[in-house]
N, C-alpha and C. Protein backbone atom coordinates (compact mmCIF):
# COMPACT_ATOMS: atom_id res chain seq x y z
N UNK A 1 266.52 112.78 22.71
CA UNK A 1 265.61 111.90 22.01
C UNK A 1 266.19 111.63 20.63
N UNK A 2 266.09 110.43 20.44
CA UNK A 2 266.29 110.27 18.63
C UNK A 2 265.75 108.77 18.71
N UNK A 3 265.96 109.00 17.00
CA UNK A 3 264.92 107.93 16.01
C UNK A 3 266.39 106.85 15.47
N UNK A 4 266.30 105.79 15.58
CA UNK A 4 266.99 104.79 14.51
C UNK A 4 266.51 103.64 14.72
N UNK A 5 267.22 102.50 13.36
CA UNK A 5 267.04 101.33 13.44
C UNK A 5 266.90 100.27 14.63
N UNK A 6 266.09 99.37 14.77
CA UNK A 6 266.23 99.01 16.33
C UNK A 6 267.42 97.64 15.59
N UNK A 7 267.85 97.26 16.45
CA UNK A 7 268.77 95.71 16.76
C UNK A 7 268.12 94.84 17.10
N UNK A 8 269.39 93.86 16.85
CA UNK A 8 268.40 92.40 17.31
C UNK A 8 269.05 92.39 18.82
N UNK A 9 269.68 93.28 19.46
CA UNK A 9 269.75 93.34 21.06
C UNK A 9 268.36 94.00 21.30
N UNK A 10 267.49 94.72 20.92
CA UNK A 10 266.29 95.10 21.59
C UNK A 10 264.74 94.34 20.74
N UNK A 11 264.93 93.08 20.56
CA UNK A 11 264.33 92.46 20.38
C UNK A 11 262.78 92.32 21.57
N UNK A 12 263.82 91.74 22.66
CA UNK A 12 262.98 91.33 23.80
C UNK A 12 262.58 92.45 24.57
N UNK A 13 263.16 93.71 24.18
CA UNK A 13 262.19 94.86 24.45
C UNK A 13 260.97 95.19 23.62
N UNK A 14 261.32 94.84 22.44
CA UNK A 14 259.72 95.40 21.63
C UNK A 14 258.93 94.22 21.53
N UNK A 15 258.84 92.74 21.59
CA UNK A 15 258.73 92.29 22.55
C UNK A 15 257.51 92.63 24.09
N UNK A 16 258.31 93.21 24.78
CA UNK A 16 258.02 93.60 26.09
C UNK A 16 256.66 94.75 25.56
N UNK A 17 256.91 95.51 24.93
CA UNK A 17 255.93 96.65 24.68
C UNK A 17 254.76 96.34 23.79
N UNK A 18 255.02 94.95 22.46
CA UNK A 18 253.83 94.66 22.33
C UNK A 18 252.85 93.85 23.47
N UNK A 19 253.48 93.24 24.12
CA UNK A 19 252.65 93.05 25.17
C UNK A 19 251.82 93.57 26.14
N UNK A 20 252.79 94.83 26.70
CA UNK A 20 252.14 95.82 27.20
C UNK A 20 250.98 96.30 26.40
N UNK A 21 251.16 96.49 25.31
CA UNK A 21 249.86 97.00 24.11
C UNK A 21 249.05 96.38 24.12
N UNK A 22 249.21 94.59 23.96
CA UNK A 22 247.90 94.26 24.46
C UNK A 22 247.38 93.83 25.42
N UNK A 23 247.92 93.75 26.74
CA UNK A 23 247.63 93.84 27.56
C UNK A 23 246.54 95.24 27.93
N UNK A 24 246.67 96.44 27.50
CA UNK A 24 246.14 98.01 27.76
C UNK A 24 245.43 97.38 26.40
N UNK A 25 245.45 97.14 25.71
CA UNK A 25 243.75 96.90 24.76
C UNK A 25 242.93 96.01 25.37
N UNK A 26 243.96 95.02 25.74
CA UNK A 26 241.98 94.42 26.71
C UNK A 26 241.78 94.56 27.96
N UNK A 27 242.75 95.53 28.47
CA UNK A 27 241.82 96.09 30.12
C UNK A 27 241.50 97.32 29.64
N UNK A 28 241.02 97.93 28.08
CA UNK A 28 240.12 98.83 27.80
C UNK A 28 239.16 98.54 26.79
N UNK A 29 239.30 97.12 27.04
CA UNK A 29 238.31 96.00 26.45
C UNK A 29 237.90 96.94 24.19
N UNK A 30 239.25 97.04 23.92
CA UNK A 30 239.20 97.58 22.55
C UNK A 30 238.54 96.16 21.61
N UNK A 31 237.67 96.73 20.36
CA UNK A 31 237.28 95.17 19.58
C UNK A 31 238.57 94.75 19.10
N UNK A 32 239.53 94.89 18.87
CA UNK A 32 240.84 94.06 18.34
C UNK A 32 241.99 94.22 19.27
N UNK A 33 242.19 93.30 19.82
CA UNK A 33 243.73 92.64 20.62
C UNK A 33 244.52 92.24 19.94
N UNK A 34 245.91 92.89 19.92
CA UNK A 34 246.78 91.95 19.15
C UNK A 34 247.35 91.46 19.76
N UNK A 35 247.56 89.93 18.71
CA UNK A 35 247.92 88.83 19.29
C UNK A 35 249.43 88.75 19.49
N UNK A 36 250.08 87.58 19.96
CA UNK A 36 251.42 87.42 19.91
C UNK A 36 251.92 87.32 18.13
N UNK A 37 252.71 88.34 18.08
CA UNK A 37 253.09 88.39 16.85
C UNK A 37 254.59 87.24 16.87
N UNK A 38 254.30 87.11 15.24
CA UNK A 38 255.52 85.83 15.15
C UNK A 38 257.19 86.56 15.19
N UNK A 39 257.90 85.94 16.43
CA UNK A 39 259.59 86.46 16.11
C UNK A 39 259.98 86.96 15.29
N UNK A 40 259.73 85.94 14.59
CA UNK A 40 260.73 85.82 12.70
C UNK A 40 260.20 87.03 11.58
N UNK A 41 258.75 87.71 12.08
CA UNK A 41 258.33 88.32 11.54
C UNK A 41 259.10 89.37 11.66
N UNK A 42 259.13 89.79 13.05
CA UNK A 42 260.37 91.23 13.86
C UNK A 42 261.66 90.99 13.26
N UNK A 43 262.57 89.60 13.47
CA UNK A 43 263.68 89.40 13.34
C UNK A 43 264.13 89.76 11.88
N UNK A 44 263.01 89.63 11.18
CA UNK A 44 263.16 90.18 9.21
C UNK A 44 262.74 91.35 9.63
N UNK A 45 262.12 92.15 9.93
CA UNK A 45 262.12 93.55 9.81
C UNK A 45 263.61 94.55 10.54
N UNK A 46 263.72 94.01 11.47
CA UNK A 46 265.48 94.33 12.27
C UNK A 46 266.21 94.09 10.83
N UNK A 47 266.28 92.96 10.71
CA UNK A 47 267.69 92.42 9.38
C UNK A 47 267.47 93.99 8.16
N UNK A 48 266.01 94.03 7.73
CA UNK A 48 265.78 94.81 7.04
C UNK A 48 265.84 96.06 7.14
N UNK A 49 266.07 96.43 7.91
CA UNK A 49 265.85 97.70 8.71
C UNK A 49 264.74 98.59 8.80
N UNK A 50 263.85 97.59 9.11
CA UNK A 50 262.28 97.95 9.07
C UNK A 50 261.74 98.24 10.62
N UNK A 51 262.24 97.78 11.34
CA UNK A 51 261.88 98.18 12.89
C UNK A 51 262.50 99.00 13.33
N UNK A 52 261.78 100.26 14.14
CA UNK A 52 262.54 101.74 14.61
C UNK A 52 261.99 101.90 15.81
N UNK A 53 262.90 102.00 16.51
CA UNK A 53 262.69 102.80 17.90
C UNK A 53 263.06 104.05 18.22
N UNK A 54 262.27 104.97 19.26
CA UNK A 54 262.72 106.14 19.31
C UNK A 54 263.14 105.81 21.31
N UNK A 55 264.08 106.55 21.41
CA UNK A 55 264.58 106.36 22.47
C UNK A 55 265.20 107.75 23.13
N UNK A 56 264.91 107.49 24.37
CA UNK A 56 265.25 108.71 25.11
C UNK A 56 266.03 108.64 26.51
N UNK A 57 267.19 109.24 26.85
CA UNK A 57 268.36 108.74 27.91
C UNK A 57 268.23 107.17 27.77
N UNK A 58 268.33 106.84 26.46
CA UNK A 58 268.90 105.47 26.02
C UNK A 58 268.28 104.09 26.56
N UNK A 59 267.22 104.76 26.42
CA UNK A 59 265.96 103.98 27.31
C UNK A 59 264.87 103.83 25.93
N UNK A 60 264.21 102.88 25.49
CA UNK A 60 263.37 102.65 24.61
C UNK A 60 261.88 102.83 24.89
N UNK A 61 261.34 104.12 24.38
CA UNK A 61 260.35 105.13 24.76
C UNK A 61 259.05 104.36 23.59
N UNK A 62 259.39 104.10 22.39
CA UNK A 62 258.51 103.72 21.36
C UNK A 62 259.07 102.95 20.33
N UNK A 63 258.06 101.72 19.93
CA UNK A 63 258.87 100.97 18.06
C UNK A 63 257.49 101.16 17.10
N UNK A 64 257.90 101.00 16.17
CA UNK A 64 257.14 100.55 15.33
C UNK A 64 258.25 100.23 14.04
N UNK A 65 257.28 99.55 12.87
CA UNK A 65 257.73 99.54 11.44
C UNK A 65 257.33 100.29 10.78
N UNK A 66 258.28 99.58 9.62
CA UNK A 66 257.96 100.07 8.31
C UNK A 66 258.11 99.95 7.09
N UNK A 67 257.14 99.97 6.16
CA UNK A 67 257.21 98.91 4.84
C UNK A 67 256.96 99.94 3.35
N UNK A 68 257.50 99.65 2.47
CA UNK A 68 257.18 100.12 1.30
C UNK A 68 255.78 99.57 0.61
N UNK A 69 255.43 98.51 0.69
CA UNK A 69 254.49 97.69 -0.06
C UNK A 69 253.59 97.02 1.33
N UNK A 70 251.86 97.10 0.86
CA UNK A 70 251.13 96.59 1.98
C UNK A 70 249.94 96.59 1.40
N UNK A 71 250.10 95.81 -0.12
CA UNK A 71 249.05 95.64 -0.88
C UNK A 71 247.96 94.68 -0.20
N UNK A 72 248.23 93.92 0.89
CA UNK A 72 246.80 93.14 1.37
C UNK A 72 245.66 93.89 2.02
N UNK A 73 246.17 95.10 2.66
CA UNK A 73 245.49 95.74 3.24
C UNK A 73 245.20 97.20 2.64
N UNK A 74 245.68 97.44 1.38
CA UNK A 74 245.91 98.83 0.57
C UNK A 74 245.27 98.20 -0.61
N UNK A 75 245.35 97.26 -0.88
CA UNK A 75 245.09 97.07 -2.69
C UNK A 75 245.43 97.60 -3.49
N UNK A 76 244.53 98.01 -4.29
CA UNK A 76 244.67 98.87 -5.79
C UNK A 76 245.60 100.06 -5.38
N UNK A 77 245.39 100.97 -3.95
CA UNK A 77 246.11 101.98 -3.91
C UNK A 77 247.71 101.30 -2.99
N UNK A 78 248.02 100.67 -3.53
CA UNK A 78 249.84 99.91 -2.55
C UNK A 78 250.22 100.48 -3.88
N UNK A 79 249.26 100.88 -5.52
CA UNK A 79 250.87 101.07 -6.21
C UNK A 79 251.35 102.69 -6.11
N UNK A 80 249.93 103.56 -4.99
CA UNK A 80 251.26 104.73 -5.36
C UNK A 80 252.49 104.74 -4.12
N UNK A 81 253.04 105.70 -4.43
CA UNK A 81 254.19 105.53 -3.62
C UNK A 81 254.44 105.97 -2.56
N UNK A 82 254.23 104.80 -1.60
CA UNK A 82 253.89 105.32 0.15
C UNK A 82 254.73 104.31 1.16
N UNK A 83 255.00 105.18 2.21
CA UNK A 83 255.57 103.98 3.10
C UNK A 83 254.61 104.13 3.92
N UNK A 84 254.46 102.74 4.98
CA UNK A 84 253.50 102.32 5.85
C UNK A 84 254.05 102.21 6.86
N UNK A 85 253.23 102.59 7.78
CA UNK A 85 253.49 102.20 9.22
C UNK A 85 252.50 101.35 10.48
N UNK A 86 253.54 100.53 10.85
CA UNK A 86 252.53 99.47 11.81
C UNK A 86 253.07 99.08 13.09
N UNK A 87 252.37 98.75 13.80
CA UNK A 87 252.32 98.38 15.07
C UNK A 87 253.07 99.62 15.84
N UNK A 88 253.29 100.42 16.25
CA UNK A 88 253.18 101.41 17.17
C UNK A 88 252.89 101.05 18.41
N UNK A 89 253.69 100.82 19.39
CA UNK A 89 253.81 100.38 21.05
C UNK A 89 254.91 101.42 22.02
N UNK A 90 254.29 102.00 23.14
CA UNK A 90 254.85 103.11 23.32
C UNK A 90 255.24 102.43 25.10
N UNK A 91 256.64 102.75 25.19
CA UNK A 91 256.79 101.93 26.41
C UNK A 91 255.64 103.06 27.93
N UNK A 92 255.24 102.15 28.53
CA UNK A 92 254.65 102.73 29.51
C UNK A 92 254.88 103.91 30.64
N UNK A 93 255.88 104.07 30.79
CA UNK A 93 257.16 104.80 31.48
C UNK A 93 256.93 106.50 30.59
N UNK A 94 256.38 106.25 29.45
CA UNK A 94 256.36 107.78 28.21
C UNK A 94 255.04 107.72 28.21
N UNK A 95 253.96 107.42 28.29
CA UNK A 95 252.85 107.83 27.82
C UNK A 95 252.75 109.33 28.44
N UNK A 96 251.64 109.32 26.81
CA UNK A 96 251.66 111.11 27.16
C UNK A 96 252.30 111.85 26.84
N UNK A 97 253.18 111.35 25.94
CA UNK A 97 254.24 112.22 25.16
C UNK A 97 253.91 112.34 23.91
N UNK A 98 252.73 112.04 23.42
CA UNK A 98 252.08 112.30 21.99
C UNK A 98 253.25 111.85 21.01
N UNK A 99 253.83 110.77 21.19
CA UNK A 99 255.05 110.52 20.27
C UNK A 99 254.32 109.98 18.80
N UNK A 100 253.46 110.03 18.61
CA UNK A 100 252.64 109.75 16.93
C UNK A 100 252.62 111.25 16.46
N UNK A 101 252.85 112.37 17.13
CA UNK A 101 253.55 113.21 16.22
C UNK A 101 254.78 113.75 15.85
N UNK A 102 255.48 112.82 17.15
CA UNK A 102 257.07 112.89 15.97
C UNK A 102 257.13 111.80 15.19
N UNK A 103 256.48 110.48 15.06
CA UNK A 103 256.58 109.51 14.30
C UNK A 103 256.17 109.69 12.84
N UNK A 104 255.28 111.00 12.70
CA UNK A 104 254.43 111.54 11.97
C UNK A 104 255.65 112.97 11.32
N UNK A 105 255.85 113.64 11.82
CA UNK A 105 256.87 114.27 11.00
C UNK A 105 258.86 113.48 10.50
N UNK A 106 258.76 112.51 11.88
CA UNK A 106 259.83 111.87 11.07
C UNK A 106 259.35 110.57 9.79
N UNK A 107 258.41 110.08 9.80
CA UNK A 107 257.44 109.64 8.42
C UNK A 107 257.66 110.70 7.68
N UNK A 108 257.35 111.63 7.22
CA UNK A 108 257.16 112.81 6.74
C UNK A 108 258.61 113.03 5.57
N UNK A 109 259.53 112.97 6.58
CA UNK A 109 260.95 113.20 6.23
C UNK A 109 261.74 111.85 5.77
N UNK A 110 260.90 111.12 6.23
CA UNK A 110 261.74 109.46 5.23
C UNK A 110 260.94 108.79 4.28
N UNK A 111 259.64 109.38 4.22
CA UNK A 111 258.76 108.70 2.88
C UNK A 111 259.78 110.05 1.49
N UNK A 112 259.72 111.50 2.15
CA UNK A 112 260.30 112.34 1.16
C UNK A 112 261.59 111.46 0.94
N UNK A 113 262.60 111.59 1.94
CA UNK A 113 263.85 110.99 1.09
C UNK A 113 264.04 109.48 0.62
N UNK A 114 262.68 109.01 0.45
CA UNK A 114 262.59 107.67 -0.19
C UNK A 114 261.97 108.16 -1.61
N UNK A 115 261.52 109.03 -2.36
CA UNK A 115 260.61 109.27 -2.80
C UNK A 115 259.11 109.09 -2.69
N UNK A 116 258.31 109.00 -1.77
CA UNK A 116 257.09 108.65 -1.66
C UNK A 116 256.39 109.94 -1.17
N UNK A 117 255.33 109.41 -1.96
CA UNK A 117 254.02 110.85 -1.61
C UNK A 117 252.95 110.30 -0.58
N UNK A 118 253.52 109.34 -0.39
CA UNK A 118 251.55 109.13 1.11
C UNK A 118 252.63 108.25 2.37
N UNK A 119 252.24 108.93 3.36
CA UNK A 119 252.32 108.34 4.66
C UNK A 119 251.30 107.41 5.01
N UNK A 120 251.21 105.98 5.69
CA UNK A 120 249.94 105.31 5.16
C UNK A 120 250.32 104.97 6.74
N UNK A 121 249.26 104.16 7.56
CA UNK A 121 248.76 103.39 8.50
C UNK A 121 247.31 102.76 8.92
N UNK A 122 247.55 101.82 9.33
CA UNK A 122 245.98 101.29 9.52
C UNK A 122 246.02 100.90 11.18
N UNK A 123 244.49 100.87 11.34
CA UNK A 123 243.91 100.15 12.94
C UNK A 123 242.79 99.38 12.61
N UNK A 124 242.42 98.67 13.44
CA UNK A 124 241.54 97.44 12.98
C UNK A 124 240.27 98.07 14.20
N UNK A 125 239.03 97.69 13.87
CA UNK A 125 237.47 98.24 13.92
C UNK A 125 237.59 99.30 14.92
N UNK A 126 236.48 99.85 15.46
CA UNK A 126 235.54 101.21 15.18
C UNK A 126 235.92 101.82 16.58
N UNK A 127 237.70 101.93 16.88
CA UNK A 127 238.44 102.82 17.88
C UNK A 127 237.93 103.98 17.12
N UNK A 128 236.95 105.01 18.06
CA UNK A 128 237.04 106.04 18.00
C UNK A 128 237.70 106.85 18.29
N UNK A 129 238.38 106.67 19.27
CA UNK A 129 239.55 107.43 19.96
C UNK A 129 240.98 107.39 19.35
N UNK A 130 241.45 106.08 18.59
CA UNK A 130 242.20 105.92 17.87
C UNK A 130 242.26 106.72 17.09
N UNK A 131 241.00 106.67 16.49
CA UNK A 131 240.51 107.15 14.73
C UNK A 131 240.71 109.11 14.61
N UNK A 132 240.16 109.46 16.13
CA UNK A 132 240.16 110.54 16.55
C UNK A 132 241.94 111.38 16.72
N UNK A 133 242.64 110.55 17.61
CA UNK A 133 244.07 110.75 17.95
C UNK A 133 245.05 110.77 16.52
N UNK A 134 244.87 109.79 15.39
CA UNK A 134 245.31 109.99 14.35
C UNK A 134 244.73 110.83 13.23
N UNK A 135 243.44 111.54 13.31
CA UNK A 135 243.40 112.59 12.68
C UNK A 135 244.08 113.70 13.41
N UNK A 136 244.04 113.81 14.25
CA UNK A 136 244.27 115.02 15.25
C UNK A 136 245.76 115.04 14.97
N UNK A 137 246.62 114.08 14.33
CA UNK A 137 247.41 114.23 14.13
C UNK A 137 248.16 114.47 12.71
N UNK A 138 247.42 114.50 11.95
CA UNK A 138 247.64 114.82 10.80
C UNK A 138 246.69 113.87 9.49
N UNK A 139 246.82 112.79 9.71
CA UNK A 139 246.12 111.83 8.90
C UNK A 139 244.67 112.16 8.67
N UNK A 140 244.14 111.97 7.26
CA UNK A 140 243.02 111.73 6.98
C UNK A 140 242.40 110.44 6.75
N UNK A 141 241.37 109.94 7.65
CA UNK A 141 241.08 108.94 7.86
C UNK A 141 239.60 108.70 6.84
N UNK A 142 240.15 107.27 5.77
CA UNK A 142 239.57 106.99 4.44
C UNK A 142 238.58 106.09 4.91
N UNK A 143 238.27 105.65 5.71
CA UNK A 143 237.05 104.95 6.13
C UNK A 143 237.35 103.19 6.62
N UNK A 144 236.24 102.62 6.98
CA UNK A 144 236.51 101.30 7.32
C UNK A 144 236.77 100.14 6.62
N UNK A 145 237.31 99.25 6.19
CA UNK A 145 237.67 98.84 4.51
C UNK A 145 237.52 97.36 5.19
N UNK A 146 236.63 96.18 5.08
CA UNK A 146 236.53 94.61 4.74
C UNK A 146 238.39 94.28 4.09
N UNK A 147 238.95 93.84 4.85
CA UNK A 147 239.47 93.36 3.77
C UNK A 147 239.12 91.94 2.95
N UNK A 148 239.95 91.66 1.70
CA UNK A 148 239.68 90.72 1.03
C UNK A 148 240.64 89.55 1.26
N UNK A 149 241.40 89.42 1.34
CA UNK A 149 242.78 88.80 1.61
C UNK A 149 243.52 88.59 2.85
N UNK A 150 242.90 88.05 4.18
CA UNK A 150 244.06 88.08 5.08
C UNK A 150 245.00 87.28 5.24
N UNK A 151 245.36 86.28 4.35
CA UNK A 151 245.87 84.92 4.50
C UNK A 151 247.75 85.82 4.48
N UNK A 152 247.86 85.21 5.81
CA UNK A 152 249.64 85.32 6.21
C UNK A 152 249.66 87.10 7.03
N UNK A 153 248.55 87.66 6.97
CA UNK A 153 248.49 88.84 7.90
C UNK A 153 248.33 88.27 9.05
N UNK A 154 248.48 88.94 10.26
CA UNK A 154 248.90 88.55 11.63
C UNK A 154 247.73 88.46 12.05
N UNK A 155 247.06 87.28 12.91
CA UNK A 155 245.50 86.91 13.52
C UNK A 155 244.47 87.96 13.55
N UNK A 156 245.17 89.21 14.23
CA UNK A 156 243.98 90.12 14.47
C UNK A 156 243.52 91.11 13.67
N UNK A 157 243.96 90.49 12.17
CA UNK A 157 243.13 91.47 10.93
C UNK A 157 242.19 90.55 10.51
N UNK A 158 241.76 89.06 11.50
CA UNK A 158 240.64 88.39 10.96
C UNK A 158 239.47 88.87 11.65
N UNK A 159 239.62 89.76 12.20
CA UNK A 159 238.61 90.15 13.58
C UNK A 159 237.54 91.54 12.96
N UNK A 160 238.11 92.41 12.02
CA UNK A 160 237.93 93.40 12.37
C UNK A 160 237.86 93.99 10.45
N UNK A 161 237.03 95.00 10.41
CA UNK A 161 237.04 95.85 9.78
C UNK A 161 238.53 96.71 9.42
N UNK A 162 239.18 97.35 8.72
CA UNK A 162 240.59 97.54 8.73
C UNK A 162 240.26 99.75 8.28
N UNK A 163 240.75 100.31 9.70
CA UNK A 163 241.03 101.92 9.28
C UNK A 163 241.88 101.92 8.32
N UNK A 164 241.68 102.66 7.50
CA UNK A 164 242.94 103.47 6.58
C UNK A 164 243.36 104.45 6.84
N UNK A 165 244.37 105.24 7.15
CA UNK A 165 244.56 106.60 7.14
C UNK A 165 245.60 106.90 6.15
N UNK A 166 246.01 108.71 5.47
CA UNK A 166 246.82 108.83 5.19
C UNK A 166 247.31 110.12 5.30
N UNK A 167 248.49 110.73 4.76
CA UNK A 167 249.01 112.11 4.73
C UNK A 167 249.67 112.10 3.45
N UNK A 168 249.03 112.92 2.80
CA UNK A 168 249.25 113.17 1.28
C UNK A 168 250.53 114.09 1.50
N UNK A 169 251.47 113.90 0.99
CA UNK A 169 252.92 114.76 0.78
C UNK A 169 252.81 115.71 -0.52
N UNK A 170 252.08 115.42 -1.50
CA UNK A 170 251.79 115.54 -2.68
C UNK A 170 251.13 117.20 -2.88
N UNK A 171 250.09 117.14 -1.23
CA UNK A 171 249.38 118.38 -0.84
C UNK A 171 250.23 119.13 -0.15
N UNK A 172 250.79 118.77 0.94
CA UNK A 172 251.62 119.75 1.74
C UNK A 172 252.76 120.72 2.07
């Protein structure tokens, strides 16, 4: 198993797995589906080296990102110093491998060697099971937050109330 940058050769795999994601949110009929996210959005996070996959016998098991700054959905608190993490899609073939807690100790180990003290992520309305699975995993979950601002966030933060969670480095 290991963690790195994804490529723009596994594009049309992550891709493939947000779909799968929402496809499994609305045959478990969740209040927020995400939508088709824009290419160009992925294709700048690859360039950036913001999209990570973890992969196993060289097979792509899980992606997500990751951002320094995510003041639309953080506000006042985007200025302390945290990296964020979003969209989380776990190829179908792995479920059940609780991989949000290695995503969660390798967070852990790249917000430290970035300097940052908060591990941050959000989910959009009132997944209990979500809300439940990411405390259980370390995160303390700050409550349901309106946002104020969605203009240029991706469709399905117009839907929904926005989770916060975090993991204070600062404490641990």
């Amino acid at each position: 198993m290991n963690i790195k940058n994804c490529t723009p050769l596994d594009i049309d795999e992550i891709f493939r797995l947000y779909k799968i994601a929402s496809d499994y949110q609305k045959a478990k009929k969740t209040v927020v589906v995400w939508p088709e996210f824009e290419r160009t959005l992925v294709e700048t996070e690859i360039i950036e080296n913001r999209q990570w996959k973890l992969s196993i016998d060289n097979t792509i098991a899980c992606v997500w990102a990751t951002t320094f700054s995510d003041e639309q959905i953080w506000g006042a608190k985007n200025k302390d110093a945290a990296v964020y993490i979003h969209r989380i899609a776990t190829n179908p073939d792995f479920r059940g491998n609780n991989f949000i807690a290695i995503i969660v100790e390798w967070a852990k180990k790249y917000a430290q060697k970035h300097q940052k003290d908060f591990v941050r992520l959000d989910t959009l309305g009132d997944n209990k099971g979500l809300i439940q699975h990411y405390t259980k995993s370390g995160f303390t979950f700050l409550g349901m937050f309106d946002l104020e601002n969605t203009q240029g966030l991706p469709d399905h933060y117009q839907t929904a109330p926005a989770c916060l969670f975090e993991i204070d480095l600062t404490t641990v």
